[in-house]
N, C-alpha and C. Protein backbone atom coordinates (compact mmCIF):
# COMPACT_ATOMS: atom_id res chain seq x y z
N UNK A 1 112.44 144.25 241.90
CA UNK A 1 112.44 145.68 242.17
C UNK A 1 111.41 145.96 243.27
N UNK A 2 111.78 146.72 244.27
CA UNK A 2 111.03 146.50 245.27
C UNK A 2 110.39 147.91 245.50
N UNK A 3 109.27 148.55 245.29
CA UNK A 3 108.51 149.76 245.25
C UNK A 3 108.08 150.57 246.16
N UNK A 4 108.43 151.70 247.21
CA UNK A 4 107.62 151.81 248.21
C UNK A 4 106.66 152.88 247.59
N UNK A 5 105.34 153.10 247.74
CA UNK A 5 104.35 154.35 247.50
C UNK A 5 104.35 155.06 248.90
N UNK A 6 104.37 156.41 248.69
CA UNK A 6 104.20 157.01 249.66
C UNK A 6 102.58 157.05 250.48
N UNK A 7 102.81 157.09 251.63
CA UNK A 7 101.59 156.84 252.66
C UNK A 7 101.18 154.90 252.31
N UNK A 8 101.64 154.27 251.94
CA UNK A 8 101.53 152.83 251.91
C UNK A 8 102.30 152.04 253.14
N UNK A 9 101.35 150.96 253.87
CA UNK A 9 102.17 150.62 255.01
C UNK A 9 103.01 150.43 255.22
N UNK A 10 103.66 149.54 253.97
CA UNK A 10 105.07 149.68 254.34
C UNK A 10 106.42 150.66 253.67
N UNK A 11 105.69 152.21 254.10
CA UNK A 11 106.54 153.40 253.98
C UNK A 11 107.75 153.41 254.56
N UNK A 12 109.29 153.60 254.47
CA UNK A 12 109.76 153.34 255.52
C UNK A 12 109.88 154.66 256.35
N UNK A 13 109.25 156.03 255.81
CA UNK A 13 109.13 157.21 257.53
C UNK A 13 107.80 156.90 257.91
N UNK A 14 108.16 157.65 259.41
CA UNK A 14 106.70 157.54 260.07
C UNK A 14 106.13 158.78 259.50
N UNK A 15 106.17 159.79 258.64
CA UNK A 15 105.54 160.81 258.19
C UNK A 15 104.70 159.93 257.14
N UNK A 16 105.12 159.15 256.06
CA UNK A 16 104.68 158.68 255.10
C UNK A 16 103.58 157.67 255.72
N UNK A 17 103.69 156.82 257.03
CA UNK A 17 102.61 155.87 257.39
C UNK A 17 101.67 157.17 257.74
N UNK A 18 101.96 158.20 258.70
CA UNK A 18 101.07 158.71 259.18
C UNK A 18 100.10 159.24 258.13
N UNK A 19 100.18 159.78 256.99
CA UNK A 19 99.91 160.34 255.60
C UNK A 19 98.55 158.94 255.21
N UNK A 20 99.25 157.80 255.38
CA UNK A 20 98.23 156.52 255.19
C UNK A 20 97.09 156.61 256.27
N UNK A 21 97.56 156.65 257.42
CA UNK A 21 96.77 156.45 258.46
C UNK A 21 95.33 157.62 258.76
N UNK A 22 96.19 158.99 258.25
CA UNK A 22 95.54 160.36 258.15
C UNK A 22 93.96 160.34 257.41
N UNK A 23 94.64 159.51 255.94
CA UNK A 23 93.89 158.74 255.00
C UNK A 23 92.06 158.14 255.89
N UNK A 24 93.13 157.04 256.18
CA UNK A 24 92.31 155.63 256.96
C UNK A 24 91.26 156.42 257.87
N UNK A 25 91.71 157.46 258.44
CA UNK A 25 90.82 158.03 259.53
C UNK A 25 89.85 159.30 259.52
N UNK A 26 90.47 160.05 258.54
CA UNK A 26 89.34 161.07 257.77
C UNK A 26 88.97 160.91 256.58
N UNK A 27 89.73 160.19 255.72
CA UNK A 27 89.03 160.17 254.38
C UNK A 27 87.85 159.96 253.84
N UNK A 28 87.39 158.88 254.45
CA UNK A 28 85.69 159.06 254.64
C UNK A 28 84.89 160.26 255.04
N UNK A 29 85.01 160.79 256.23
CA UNK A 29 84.14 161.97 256.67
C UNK A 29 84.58 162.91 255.39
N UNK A 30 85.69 163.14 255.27
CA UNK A 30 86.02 164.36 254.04
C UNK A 30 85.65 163.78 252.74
N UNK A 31 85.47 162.78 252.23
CA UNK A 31 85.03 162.49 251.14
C UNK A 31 83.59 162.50 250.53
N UNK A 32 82.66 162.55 251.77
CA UNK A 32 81.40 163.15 252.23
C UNK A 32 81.35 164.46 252.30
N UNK A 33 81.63 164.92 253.00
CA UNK A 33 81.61 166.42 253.13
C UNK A 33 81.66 167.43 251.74
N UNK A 34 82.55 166.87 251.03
CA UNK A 34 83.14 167.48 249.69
C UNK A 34 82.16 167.11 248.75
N UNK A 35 82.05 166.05 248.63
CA UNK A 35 81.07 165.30 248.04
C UNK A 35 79.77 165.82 247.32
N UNK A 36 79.14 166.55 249.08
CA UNK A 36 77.97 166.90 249.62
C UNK A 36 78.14 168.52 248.63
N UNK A 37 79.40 169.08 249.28
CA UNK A 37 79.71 170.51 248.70
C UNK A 37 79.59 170.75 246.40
N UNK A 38 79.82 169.87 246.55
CA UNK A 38 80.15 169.33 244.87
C UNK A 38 79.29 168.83 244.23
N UNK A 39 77.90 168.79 245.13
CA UNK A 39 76.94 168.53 244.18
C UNK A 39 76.74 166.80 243.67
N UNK A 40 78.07 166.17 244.32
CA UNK A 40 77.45 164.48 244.00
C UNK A 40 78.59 164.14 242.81
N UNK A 41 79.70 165.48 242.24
CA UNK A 41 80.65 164.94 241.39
C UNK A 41 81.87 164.91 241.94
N UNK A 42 81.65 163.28 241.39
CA UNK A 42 82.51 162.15 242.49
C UNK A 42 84.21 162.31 242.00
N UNK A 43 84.43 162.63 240.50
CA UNK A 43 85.69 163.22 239.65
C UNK A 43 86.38 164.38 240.66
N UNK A 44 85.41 165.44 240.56
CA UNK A 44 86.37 166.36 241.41
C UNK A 44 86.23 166.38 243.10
N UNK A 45 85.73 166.05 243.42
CA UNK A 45 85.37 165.23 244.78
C UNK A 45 87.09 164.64 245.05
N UNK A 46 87.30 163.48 244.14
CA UNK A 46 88.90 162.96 244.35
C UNK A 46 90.06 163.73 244.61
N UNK A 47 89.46 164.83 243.37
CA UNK A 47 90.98 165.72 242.95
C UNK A 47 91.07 166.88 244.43
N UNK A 48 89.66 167.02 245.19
CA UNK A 48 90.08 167.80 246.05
C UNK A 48 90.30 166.96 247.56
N UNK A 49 90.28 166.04 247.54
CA UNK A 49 90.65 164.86 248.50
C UNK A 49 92.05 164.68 248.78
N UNK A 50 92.76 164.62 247.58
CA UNK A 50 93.94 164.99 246.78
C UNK A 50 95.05 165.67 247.28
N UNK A 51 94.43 167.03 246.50
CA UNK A 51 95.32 168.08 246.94
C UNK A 51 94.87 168.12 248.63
N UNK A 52 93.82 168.28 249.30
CA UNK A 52 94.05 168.58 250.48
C UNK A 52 95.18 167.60 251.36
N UNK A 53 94.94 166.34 250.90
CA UNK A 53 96.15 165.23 251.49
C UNK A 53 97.71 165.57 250.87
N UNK A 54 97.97 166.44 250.00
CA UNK A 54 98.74 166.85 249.77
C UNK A 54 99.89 168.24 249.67
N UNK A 55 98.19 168.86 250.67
CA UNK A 55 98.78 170.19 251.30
C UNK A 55 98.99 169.69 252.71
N UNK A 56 98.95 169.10 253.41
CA UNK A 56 98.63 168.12 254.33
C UNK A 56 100.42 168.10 254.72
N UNK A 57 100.53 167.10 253.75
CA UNK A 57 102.04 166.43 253.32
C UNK A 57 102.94 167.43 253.17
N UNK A 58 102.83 168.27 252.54
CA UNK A 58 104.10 169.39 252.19
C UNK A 58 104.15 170.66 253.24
N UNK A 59 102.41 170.57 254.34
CA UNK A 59 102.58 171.23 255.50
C UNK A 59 103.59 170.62 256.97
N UNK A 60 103.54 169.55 256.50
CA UNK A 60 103.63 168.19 257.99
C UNK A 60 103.09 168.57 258.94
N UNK A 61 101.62 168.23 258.42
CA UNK A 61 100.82 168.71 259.55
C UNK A 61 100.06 167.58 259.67
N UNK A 62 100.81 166.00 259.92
CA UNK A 62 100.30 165.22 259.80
C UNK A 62 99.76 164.78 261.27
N UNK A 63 100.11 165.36 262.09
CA UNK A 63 99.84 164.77 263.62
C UNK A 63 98.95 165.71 264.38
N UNK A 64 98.19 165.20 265.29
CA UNK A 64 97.74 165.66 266.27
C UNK A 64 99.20 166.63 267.10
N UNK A 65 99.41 167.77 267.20
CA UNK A 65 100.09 168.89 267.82
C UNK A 65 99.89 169.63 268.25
N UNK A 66 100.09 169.82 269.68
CA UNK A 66 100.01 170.94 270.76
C UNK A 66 98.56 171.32 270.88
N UNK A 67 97.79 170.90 270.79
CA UNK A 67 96.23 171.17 270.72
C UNK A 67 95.42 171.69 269.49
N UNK A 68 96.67 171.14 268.57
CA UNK A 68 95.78 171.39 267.09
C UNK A 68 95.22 170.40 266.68
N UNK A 69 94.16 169.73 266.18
CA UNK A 69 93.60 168.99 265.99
C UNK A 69 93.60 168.99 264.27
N UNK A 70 94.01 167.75 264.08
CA UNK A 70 93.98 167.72 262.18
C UNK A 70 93.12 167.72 261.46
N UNK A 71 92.24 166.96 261.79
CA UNK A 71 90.88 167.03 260.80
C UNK A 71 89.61 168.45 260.91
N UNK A 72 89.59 169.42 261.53
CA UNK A 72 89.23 170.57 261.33
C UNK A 72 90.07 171.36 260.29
N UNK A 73 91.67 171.12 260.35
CA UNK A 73 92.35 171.63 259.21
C UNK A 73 92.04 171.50 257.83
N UNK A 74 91.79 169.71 257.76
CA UNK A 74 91.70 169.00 256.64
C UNK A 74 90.45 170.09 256.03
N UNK A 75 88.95 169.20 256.85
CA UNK A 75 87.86 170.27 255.99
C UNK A 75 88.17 172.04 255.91
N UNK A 76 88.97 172.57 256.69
CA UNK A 76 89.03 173.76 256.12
C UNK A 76 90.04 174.08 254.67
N UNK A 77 91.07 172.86 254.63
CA UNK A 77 91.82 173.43 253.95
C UNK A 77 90.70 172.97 252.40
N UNK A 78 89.87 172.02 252.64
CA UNK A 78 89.12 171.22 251.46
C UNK A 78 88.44 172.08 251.18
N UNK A 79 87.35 172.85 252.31
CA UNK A 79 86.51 173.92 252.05
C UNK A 79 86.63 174.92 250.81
N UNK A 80 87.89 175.57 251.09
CA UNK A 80 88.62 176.41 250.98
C UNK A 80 89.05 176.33 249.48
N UNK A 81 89.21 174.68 248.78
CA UNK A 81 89.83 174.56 247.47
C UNK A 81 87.99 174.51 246.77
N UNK A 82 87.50 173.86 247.09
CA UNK A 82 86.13 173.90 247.15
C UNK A 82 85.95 175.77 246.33
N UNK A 83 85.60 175.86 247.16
CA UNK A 83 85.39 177.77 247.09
C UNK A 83 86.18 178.53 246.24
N UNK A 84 87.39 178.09 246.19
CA UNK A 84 88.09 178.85 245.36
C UNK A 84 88.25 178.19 243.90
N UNK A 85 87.53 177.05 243.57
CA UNK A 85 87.46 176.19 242.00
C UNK A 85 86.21 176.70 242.03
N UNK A 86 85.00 177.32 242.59
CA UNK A 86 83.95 177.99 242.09
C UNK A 86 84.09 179.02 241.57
N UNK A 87 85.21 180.24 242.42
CA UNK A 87 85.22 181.46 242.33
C UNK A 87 85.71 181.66 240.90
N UNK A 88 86.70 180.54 240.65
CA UNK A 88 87.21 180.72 239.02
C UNK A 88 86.10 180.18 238.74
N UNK A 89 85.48 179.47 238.29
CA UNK A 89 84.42 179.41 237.24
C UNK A 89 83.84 180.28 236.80
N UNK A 90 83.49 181.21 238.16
CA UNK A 90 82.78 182.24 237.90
C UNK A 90 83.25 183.54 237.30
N UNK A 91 84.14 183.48 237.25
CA UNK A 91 85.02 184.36 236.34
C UNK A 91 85.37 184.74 235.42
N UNK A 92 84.88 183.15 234.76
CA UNK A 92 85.14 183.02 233.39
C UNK A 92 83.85 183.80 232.69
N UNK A 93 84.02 184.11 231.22
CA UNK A 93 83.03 184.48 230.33
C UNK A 93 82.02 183.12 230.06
N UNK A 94 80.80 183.08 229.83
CA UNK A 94 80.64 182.34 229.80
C UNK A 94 80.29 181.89 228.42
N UNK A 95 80.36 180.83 228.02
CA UNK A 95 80.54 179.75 227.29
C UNK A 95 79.33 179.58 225.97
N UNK A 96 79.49 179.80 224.85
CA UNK A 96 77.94 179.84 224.03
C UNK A 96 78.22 178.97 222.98
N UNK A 97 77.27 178.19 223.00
CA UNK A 97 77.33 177.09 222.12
C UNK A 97 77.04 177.83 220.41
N UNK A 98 76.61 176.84 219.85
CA UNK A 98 75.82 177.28 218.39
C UNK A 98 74.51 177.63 218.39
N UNK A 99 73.79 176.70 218.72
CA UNK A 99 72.27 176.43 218.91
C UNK A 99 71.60 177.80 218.97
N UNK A 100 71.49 178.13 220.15
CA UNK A 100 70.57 180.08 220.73
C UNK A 100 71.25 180.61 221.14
N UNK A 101 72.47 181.45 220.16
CA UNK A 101 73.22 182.13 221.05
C UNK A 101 72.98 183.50 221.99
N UNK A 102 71.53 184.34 221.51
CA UNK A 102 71.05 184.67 222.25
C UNK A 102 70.28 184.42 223.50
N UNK A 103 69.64 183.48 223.62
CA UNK A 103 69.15 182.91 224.83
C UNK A 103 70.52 182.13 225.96
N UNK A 104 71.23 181.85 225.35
CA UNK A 104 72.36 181.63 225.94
C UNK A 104 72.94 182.64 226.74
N UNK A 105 72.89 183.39 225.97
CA UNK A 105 73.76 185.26 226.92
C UNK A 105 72.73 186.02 227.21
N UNK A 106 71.79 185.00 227.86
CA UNK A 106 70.65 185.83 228.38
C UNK A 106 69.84 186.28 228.54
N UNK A 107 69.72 186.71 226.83
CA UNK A 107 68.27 187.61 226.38
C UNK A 107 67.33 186.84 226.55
N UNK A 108 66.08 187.83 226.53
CA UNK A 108 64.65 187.46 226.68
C UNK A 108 64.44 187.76 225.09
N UNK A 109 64.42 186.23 224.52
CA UNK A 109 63.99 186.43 223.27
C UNK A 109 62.45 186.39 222.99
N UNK A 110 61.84 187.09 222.16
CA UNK A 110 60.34 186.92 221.95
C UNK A 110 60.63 186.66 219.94
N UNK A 111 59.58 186.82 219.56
CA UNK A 111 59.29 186.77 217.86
C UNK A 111 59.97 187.63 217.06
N UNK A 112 59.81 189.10 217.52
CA UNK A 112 60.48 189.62 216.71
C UNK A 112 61.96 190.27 216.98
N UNK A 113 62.83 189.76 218.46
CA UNK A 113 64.05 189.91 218.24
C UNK A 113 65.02 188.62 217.70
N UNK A 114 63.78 187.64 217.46
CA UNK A 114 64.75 186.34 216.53
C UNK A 114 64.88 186.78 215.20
N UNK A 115 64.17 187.35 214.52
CA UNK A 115 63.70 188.05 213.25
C UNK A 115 64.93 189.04 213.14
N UNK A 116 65.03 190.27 214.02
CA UNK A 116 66.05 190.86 214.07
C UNK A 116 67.39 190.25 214.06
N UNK A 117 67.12 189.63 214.74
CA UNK A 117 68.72 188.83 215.56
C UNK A 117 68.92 188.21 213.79
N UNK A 118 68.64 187.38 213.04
CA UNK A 118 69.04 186.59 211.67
C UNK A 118 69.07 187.52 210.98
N UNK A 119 68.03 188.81 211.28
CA UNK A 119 68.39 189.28 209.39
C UNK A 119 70.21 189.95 210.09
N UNK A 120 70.35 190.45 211.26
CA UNK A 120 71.96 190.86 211.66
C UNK A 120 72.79 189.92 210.88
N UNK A 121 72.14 188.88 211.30
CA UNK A 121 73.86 187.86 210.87
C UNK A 121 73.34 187.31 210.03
N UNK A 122 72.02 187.60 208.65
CA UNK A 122 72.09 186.74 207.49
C UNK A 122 73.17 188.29 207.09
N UNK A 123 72.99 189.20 206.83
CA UNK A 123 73.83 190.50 206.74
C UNK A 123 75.43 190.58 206.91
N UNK A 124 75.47 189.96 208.16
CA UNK A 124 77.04 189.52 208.48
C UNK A 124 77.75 188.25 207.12
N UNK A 125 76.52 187.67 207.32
CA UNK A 125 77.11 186.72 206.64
C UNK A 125 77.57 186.92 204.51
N UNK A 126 76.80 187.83 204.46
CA UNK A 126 76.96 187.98 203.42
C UNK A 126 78.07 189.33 203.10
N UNK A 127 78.79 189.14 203.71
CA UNK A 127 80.24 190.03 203.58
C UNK A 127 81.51 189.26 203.40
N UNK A 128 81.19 187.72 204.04
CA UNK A 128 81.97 186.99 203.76
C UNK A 128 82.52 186.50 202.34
N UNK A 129 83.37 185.99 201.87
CA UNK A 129 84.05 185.38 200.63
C UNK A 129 82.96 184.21 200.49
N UNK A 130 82.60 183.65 199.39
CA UNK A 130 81.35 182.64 198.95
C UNK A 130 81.99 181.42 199.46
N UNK A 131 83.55 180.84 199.28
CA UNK A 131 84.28 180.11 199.71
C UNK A 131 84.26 180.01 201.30
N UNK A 132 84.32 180.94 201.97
CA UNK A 132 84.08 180.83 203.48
C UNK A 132 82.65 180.91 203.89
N UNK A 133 81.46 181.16 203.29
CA UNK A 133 80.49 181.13 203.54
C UNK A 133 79.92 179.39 203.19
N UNK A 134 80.73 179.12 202.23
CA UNK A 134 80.35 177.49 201.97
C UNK A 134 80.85 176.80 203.02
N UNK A 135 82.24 176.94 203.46
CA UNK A 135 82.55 176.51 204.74
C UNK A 135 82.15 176.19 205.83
N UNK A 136 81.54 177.21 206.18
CA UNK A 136 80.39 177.40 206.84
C UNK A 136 79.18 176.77 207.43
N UNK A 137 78.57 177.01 206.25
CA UNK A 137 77.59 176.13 205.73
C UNK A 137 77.78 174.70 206.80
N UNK A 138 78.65 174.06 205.57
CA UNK A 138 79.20 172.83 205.08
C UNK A 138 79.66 172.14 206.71
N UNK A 139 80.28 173.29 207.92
CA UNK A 139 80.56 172.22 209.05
C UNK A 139 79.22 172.98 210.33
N UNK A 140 78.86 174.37 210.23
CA UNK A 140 78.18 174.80 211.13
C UNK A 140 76.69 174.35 210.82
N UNK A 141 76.08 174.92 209.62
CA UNK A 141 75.07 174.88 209.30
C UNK A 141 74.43 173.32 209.22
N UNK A 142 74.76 172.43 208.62
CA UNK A 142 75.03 171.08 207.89
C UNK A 142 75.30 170.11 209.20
N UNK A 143 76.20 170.59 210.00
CA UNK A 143 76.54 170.05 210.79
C UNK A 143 77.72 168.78 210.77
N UNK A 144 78.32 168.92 209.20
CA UNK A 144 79.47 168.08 209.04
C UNK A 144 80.86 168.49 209.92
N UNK A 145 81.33 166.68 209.93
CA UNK A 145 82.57 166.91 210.08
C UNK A 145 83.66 167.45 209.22
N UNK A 146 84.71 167.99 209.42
CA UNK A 146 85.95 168.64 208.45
C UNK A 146 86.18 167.87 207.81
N UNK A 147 86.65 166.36 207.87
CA UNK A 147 86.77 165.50 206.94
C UNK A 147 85.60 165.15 205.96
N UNK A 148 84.13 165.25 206.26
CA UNK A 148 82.78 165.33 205.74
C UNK A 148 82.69 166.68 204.54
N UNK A 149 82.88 167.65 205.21
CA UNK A 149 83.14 168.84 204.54
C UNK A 149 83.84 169.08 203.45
N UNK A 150 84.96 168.58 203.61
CA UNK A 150 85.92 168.63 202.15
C UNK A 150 85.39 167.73 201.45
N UNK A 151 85.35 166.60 201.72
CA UNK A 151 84.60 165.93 200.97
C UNK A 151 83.73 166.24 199.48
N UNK A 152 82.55 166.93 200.82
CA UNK A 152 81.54 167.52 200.02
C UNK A 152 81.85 169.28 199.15
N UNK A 153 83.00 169.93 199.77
CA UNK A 153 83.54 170.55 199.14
C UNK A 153 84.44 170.57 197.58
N UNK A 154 85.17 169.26 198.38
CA UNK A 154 86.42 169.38 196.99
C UNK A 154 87.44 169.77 197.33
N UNK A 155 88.03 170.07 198.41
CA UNK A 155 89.11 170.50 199.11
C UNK A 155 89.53 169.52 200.52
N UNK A 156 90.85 169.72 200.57
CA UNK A 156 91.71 169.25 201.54
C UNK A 156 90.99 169.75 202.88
N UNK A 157 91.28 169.14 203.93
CA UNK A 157 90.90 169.18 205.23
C UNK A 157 91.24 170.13 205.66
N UNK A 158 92.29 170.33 205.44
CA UNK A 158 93.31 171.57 206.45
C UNK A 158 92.82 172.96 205.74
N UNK A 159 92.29 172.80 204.42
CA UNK A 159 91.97 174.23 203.45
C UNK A 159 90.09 174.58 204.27
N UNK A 160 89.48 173.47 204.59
CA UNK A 160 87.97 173.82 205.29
C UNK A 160 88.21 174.21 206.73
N UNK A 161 89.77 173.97 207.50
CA UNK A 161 89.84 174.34 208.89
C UNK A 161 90.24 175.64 208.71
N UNK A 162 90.86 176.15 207.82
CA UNK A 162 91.23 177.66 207.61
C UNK A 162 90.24 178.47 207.19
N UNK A 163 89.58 178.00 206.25
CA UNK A 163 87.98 178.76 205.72
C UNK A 163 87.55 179.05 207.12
N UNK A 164 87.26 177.95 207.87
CA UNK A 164 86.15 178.02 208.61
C UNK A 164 86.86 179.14 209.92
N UNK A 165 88.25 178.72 210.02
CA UNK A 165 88.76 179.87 211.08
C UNK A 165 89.01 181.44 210.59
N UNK A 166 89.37 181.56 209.13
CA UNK A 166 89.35 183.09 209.03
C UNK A 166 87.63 183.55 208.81
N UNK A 167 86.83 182.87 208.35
CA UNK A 167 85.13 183.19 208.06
C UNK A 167 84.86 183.34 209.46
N UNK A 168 85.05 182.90 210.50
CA UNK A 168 84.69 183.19 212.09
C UNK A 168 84.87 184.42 212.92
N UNK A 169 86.26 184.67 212.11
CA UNK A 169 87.09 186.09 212.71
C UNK A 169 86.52 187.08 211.69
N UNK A 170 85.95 186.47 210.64
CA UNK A 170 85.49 187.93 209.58
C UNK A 170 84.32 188.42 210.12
N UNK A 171 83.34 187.46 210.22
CA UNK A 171 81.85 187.15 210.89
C UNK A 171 82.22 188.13 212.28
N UNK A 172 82.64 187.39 213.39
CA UNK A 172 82.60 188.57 214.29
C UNK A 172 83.32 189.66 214.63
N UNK A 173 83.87 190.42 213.61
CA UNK A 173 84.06 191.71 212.79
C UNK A 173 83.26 192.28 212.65
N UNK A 174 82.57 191.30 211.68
CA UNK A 174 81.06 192.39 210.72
C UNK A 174 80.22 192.07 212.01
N UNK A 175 79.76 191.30 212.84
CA UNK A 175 78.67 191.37 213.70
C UNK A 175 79.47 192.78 214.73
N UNK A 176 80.24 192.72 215.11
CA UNK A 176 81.14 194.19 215.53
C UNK A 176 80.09 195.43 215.33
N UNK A 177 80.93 195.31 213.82
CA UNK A 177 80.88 196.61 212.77
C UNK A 177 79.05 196.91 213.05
N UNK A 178 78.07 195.94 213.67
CA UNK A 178 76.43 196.00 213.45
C UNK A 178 75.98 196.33 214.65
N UNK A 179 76.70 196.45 215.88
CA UNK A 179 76.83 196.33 217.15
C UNK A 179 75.97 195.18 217.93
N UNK A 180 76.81 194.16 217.37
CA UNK A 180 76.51 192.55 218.13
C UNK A 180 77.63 192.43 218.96
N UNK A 181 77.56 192.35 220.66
CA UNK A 181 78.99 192.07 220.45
C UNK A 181 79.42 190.49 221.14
């Protein structure tokens, strides 16, 4: 069985060698450049190496033409994916672990808004069902796994993934209802 990969020398169009060659002759400078832009992560560094060789390809804008020059395209079109995989990041809400979820979203915590901040959600917490508050416990607090949890519960796996998902949605309800939001 005989395989051709596209942009591999022996492609049989000259679009597909040129795609190799395009490769051979900027991929370095752009793999730097991006590189440089990305902070040194070499993962998405590839993926935008990538797509730009592959907006490239579906432009056929593989040649030197009429006084366009390709590799100013390349880093702009790289730039450009660059900039716009930041702009979503930044978009997003951001992300709060378990650990400080106030210091996480920001606050300037001192002594007595940690004080405040627990008695809120020892309060929250005690609205919950004793069963979902053991839940709780048992994978947040404890720090067990679900299979660990039942265990130490007495219940099936799938019965501590439901505790623990309706006690989450009750919890930030009542932190709601306290004006946490």
């Amino acid at each position: 069985m005989n395989v051709t990969v596209i942009g591999s020398a022996s492609a049989p169009s000259q679009e597909e060698r040129a795609l190799r060659d395009l490769y051979l002759r900027h991929g370095p400078a752009l793999y730097t450049y991006v590189l440089r832009m990305l902070g040194g992560d070499t993962h998405r560094t590839e993926d935008v190496i990538q797509e730009t060789l592959l907006r490239c390809w579906n432009k056929r804008n593989l040649f030197d033409r009429e006084g366009m020059a390709v590799r100013p395209w390349l880093f702009r079109v790289a730039h450009n994916l660059v900039v716009d995989a930041h702009r979503t990041r930044m978009a997003r809400p951001i992300e709060v672990g378990g650990a400080t979820w106030l210091s996480e979203m920001g606050a300037e915590t001192d002594g007595t808004e940690r004080v405040l901040s627990s008695i809120v959600v020892r309060d929250a917490l005690q609205t919950l069902t004793p069963a979902h508050r053991e839940a709780l416990a048992a994978t947040f607090f404890s720090d067990l796994t679900t299979q660990q949890a039942a265990a130490d519960l007495g219940v099936p796996p799938g019965t501590v993934k439901s505790r623990v998902y309706y006690a989450l949605r009750s919890l930030k309800t009542a932190l709601e209802e306290r004006g946490v939001a």
